[in-house]
Protein backbone atom coordinates (compact mmCIF):
# COMPACT_ATOMS: atom_id res chain seq x y z
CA UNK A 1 0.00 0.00 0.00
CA UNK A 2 1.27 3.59 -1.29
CA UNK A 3 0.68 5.95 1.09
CA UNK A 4 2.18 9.30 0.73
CA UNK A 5 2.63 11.70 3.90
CA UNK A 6 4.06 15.22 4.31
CA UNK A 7 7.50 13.80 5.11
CA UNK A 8 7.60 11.58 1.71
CA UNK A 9 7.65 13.34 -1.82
CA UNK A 10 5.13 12.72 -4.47
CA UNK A 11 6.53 11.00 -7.26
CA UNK A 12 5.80 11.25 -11.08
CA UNK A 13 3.17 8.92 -11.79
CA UNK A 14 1.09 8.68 -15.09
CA UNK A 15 -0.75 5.70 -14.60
CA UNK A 16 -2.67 7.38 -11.66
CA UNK A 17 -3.36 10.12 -13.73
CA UNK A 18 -4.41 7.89 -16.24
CA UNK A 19 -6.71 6.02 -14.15
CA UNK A 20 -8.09 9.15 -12.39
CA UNK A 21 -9.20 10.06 -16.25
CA UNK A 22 -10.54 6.54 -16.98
CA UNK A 23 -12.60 6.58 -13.66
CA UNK A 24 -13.60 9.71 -14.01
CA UNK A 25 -15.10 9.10 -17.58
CA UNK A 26 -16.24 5.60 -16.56
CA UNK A 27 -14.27 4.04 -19.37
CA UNK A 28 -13.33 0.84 -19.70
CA UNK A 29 -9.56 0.59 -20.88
CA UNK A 30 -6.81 2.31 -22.60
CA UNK A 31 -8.42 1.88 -25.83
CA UNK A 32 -11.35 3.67 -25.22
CA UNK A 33 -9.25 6.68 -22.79
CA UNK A 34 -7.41 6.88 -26.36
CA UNK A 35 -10.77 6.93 -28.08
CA UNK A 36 -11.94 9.84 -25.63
CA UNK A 37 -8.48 11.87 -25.88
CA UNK A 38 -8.93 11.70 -29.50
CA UNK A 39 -4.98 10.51 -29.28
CA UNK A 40 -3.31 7.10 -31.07
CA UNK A 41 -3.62 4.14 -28.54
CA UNK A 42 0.40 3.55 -28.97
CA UNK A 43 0.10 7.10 -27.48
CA UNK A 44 -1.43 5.75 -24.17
CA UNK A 45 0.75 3.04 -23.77
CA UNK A 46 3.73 5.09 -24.05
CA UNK A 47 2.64 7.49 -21.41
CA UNK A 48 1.74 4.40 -19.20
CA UNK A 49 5.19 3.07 -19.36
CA UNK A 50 7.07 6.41 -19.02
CA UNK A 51 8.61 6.37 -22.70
CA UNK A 52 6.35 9.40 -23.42
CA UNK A 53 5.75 12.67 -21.23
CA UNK A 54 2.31 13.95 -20.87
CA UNK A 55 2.45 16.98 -23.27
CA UNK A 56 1.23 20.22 -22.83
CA UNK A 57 -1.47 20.02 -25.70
CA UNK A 58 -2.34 16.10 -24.29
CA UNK A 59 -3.10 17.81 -21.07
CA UNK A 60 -5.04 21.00 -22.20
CA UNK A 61 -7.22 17.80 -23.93
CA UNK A 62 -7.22 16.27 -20.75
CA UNK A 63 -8.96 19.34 -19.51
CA UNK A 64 -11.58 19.77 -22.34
CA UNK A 65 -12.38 16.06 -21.57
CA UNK A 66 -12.62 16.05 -17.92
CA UNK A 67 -13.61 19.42 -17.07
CA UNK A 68 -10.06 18.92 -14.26
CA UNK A 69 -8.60 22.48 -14.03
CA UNK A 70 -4.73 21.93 -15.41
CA UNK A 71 -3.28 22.34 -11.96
CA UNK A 72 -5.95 19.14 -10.61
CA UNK A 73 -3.87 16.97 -13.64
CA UNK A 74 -0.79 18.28 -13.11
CA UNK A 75 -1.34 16.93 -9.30
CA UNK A 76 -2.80 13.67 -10.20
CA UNK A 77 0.28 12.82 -12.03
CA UNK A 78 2.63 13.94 -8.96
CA UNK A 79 3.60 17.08 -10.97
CA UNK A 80 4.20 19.95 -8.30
CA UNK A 81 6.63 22.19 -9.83
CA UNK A 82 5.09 25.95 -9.49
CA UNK A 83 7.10 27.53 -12.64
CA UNK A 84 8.39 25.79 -15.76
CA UNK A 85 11.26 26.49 -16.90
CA UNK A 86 12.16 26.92 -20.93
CA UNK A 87 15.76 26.29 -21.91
CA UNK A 88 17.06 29.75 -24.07
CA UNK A 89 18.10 27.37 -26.86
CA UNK A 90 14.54 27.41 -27.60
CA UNK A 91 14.61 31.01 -28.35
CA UNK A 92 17.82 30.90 -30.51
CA UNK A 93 17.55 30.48 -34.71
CA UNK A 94 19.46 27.08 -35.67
CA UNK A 95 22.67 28.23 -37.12
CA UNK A 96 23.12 26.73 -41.05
């Protein structure tokens, strides 16, 4: 049993995030959270097994979906940084 106190940190977990969605929705599987999100199943599975992040547009869907303001997802999913930070490469034209 996972139980998370003041004194432990709160992982990164998609699959409860995941599941909160399917629950909340009353889906069935995967398949039909994929069907919902409007997103490939491979898509899912990826997330699921942490070779894909949760994106920022995959999350704004998340919200249409659910009606979960983006803060409630970014919690469900163990996500509590309060700023994000964008690298300045980002900014910079690729040199040719």
């Amino acid at each position: 049993m996972n139980v998370h106190t003041e004194s432990s940190p709160v992982k990164y977990d998609p699959d409860h995030l995941l599941a909160s969605i399917i629950g909340k929705l009353k889906l069935k599987n995967d398949a039909a959270l994929s069907r919902a999100l409007e997103v490939a199943p491979p898509v899912i599975s990826k997330i699921r097994h942490r070779r894909l992040p949760v994106g920022a547009s995959l999350l704004i869907r998340m919200h249409e979906v659910t009606d979960l303001s983006i803060a409630e997802l970014r919690s469900l999913m163990g996500d509590r940084r309060n700023k994000f930070r964008i690298s300045d490469k980002q900014f910079k034209p690729r040199e040719h």
